[in-house]
N, C-alpha and C. Protein backbone atom coordinates (compact mmCIF):
# COMPACT_ATOMS: atom_id res chain seq x y z
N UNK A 1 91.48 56.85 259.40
CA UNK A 1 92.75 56.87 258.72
C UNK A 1 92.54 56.92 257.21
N UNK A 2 91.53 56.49 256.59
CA UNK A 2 91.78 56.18 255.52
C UNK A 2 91.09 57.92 254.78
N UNK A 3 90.22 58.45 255.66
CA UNK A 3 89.91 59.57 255.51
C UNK A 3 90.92 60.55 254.81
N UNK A 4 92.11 60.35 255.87
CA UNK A 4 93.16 60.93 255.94
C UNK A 4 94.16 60.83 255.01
N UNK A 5 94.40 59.99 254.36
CA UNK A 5 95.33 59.11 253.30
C UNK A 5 94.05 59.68 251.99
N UNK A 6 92.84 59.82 252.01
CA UNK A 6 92.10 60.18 250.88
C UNK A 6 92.11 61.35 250.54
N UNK A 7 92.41 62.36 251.52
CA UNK A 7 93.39 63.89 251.62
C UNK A 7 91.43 64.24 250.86
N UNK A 8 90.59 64.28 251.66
CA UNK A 8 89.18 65.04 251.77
C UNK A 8 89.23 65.99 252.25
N UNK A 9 88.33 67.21 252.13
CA UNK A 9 88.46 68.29 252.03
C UNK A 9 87.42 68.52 252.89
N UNK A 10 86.88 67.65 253.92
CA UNK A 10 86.07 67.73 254.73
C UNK A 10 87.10 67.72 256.37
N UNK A 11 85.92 68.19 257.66
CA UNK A 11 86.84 68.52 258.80
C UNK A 11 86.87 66.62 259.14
N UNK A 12 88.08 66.19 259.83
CA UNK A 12 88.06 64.56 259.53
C UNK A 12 87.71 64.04 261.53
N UNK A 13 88.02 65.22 261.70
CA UNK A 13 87.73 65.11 263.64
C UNK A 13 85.84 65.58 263.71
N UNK A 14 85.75 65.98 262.70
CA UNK A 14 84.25 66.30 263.23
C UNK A 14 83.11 65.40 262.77
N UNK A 15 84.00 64.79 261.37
CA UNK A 15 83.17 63.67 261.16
C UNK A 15 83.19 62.24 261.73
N UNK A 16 83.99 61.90 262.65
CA UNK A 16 84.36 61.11 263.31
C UNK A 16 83.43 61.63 264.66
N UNK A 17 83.31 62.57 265.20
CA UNK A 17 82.59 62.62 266.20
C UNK A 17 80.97 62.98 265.90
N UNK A 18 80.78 63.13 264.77
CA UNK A 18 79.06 63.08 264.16
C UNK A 18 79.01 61.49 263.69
N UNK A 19 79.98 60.91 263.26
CA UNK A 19 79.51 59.52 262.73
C UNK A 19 79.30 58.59 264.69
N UNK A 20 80.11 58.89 265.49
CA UNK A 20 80.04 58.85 266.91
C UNK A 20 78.26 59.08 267.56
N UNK A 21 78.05 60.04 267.01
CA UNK A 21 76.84 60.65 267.37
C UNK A 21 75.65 59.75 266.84
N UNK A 22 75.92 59.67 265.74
CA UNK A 22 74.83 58.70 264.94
C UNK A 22 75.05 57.19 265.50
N UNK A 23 75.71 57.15 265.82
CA UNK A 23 75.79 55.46 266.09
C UNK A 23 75.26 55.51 267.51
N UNK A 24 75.51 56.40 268.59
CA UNK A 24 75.41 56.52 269.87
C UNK A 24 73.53 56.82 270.10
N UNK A 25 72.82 57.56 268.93
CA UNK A 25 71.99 57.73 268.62
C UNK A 25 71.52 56.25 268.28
N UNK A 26 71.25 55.42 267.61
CA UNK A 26 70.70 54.34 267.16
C UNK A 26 71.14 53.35 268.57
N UNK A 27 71.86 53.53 269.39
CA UNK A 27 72.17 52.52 270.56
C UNK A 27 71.31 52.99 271.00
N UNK A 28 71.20 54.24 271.75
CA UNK A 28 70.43 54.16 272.80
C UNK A 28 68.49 54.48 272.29
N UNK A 29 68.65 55.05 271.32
CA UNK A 29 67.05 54.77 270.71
C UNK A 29 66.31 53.63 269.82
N UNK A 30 67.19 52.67 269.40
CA UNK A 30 66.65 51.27 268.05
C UNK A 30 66.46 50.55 269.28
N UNK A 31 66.46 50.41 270.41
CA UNK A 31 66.37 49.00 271.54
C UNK A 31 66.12 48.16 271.22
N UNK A 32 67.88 47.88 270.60
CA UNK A 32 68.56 46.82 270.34
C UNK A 32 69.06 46.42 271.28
N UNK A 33 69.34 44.91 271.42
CA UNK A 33 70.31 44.26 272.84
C UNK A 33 71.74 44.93 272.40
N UNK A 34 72.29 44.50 273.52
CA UNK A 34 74.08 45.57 273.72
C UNK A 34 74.43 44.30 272.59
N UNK A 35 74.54 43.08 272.35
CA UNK A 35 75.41 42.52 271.15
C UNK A 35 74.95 42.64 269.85
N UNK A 36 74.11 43.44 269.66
CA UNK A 36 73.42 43.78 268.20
C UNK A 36 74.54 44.14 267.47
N UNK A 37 74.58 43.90 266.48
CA UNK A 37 75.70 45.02 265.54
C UNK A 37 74.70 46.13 264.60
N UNK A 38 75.30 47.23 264.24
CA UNK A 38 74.81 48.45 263.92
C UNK A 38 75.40 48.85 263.02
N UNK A 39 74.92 48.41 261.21
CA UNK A 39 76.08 48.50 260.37
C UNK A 39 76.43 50.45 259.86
N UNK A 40 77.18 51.03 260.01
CA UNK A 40 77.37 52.26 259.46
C UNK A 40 78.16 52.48 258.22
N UNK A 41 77.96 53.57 257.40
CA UNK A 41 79.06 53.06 256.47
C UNK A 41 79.31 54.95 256.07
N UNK A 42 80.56 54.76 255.55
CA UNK A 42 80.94 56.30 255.07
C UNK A 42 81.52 56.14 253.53
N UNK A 43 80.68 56.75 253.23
CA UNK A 43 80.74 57.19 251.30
C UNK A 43 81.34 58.48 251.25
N UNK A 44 82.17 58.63 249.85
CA UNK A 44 82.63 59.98 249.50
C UNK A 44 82.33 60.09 248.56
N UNK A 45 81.33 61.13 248.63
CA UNK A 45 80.78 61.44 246.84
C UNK A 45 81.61 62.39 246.09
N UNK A 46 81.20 61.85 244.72
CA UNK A 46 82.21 62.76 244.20
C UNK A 46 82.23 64.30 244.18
N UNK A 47 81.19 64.87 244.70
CA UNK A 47 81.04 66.36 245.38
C UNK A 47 82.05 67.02 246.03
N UNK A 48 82.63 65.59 246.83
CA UNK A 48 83.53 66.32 247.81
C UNK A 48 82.93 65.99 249.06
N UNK A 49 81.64 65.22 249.04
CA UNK A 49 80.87 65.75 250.49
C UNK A 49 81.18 64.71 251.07
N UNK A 50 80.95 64.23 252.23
CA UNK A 50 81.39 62.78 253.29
C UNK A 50 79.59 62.31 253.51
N UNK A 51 79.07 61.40 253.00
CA UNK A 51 77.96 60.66 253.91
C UNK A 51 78.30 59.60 254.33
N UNK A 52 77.77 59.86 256.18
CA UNK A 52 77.68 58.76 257.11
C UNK A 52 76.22 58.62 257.08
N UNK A 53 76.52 57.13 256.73
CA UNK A 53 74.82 56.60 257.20
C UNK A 53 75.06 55.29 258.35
N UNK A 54 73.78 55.36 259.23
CA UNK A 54 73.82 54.44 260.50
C UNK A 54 72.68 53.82 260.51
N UNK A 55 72.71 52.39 260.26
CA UNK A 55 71.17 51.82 259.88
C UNK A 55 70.80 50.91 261.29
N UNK A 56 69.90 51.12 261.64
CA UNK A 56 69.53 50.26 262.93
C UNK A 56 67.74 49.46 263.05
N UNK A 57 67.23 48.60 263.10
CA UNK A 57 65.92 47.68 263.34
C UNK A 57 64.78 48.75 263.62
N UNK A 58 64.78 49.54 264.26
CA UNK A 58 63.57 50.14 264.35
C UNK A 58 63.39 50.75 263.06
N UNK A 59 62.06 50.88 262.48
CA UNK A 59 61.76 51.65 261.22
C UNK A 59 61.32 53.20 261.87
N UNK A 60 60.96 53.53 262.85
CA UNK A 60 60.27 54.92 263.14
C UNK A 60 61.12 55.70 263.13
N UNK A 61 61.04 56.75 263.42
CA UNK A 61 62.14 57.70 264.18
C UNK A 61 60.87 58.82 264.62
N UNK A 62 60.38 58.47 265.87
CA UNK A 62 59.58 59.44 266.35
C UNK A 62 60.28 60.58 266.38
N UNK A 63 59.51 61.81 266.19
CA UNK A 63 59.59 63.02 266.67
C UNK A 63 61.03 63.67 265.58
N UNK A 64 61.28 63.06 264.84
CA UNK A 64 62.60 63.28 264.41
C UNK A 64 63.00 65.12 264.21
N UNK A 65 61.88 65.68 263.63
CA UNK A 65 62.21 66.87 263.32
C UNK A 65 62.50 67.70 264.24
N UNK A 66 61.43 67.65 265.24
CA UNK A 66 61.93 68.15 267.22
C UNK A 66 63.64 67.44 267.20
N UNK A 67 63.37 66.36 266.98
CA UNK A 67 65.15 65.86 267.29
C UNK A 67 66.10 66.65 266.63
N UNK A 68 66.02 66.95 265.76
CA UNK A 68 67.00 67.68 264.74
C UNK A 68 66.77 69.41 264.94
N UNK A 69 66.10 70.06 265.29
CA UNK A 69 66.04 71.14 265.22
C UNK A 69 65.86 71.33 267.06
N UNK A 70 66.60 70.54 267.75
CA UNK A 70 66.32 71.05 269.28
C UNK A 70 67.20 71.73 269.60
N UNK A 71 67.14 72.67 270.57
CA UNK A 71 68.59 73.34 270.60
C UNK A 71 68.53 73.55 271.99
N UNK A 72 69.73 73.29 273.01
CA UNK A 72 69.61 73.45 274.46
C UNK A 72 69.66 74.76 274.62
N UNK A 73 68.83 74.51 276.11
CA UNK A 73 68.71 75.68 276.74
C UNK A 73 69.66 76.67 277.54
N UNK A 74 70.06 77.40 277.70
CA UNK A 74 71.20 78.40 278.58
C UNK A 74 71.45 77.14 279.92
N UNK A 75 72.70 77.14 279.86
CA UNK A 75 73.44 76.46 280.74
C UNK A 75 72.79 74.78 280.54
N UNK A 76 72.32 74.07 279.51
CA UNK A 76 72.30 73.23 279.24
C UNK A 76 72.77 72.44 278.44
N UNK A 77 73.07 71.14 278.71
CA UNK A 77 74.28 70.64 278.08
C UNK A 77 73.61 70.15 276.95
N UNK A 78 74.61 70.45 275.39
CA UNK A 78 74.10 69.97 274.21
C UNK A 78 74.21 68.53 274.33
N UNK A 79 73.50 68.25 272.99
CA UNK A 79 73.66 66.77 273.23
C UNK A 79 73.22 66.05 271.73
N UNK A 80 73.12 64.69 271.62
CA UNK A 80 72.54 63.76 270.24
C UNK A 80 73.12 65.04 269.01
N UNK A 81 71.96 65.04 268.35
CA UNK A 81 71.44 64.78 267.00
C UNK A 81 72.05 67.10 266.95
N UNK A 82 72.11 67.31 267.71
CA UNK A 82 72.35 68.96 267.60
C UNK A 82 73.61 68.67 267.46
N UNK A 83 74.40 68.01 268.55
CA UNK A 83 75.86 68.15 268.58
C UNK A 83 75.97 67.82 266.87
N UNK A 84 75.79 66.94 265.96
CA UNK A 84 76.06 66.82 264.67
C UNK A 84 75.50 67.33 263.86
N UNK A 85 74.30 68.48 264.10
CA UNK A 85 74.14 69.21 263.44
C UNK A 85 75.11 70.63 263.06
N UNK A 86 75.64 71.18 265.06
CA UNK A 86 76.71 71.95 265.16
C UNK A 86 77.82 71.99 264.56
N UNK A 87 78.09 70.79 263.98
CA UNK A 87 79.42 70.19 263.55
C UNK A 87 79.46 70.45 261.93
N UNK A 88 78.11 70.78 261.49
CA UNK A 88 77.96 70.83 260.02
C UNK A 88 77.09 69.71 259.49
N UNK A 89 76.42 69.06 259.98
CA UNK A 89 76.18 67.64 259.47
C UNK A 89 74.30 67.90 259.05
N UNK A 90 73.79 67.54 257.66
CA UNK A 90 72.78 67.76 257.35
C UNK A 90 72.29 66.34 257.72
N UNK A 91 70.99 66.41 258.67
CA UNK A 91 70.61 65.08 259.28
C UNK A 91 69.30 64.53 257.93
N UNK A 92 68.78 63.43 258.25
CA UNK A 92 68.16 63.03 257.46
C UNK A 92 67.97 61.51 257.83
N UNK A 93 66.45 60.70 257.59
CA UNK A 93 66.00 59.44 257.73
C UNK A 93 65.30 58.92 256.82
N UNK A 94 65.37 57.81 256.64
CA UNK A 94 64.43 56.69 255.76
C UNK A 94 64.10 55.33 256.53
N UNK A 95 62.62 55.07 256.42
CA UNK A 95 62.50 53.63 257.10
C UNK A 95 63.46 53.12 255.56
N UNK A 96 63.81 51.53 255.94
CA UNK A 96 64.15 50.55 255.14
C UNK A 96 63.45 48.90 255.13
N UNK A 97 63.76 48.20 254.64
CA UNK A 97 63.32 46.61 255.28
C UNK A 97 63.44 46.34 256.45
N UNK A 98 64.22 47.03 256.73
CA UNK A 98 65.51 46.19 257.22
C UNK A 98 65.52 47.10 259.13
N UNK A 99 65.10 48.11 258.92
CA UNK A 99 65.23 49.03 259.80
C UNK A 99 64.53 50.75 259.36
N UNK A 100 65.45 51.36 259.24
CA UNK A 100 65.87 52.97 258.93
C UNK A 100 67.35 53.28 259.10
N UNK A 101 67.58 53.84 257.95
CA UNK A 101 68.83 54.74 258.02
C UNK A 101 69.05 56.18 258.23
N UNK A 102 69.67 56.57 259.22
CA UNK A 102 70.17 57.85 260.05
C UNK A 102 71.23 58.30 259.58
N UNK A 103 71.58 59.63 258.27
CA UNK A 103 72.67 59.85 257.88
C UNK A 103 72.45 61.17 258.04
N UNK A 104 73.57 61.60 257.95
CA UNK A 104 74.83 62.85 257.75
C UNK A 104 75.29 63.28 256.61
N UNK A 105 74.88 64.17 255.95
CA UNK A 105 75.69 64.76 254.80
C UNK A 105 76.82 65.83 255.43
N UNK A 106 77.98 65.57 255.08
CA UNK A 106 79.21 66.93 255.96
C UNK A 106 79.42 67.43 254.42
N UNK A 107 79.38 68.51 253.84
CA UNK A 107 79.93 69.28 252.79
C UNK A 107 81.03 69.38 253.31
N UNK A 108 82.01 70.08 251.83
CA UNK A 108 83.86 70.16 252.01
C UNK A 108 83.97 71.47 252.62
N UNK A 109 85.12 71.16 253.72
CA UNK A 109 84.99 72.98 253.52
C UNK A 109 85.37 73.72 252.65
N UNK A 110 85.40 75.08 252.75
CA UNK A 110 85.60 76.07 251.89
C UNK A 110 86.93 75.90 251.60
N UNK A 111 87.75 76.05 250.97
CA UNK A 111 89.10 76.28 250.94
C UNK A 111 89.41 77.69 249.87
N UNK A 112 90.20 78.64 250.60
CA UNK A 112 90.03 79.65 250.07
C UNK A 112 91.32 79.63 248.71
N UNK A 113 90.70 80.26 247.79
CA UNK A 113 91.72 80.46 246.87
C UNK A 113 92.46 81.16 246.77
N UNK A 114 93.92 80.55 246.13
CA UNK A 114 95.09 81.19 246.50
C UNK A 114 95.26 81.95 245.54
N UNK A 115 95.98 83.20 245.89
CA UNK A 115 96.37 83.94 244.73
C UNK A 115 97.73 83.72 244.44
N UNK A 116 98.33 83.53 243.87
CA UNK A 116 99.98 83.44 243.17
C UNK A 116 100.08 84.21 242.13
N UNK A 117 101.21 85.20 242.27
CA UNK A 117 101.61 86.25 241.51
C UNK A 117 102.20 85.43 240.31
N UNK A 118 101.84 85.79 239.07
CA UNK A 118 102.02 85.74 237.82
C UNK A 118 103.40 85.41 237.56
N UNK A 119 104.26 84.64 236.85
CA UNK A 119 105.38 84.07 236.90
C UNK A 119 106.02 84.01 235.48
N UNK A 120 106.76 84.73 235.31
CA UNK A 120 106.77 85.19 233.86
C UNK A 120 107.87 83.91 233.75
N UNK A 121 108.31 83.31 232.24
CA UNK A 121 108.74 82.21 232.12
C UNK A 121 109.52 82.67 230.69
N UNK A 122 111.58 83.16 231.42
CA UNK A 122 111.76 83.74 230.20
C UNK A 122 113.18 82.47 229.66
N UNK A 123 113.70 81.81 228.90
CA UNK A 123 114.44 81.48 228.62
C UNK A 123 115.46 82.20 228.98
């Protein structure tokens, strides 16, 4: 909601289902217990761009680049870290103290410019 009320120039259903992705990502790979909490947070830079970051206890992220650049096979169902790439989302990791953080850069979309005919302004 607040996305929405901030009138961003980013898609607000797709980042909601990539910030989905990232969190669903750190559940089932940080093996964490189910009452862990998993802090995420969404920044708006002043670019215009939306970063979701999803920080979770494990510091690794095996294999990450296979993760990010996998792409299913014919008649196979997409899934993780592609589905939010599909969506627009530039993936990216850092160990931390604390864990690693798993974010998302979404750029704005394009918005095309309008042309408006010239408006003469006569007393």
């Amino acid at each position: 909601m607040h996305l929405t009320l901030a009138n961003v120039c980013v898609d607000i259903e797709a980042a909601a289902r990539i910030g989905g992705v990232l969190m669903a990502n750190a559940v089932t790979h940080s093996r964490v217990p189910e009452y862990a909490q998993i802090p995420t947070q969404w920044v708006l830079l002043q670019t215009g761009e939306l970063l979701i970051q999803v920080q979770d206890p494990r510091r690794d992220f095996p294999d990450f680049d296979e993760a990010v650049t996998w792409e299913p096979a014919e008649g196979e169902k997409p899934r993780g870290l592609w589905i939010a790439r599909e969506l627009g989302a530039e993936l990216a990791f850092a160990p931390t103290e604390a864990g690693k953080i798993v974010q998302a850069l979404i750029k704005p979309l394009e918005v095309p410019a309008l042309d408006f005919p010239a408006v003469r302004h006569t007393p």
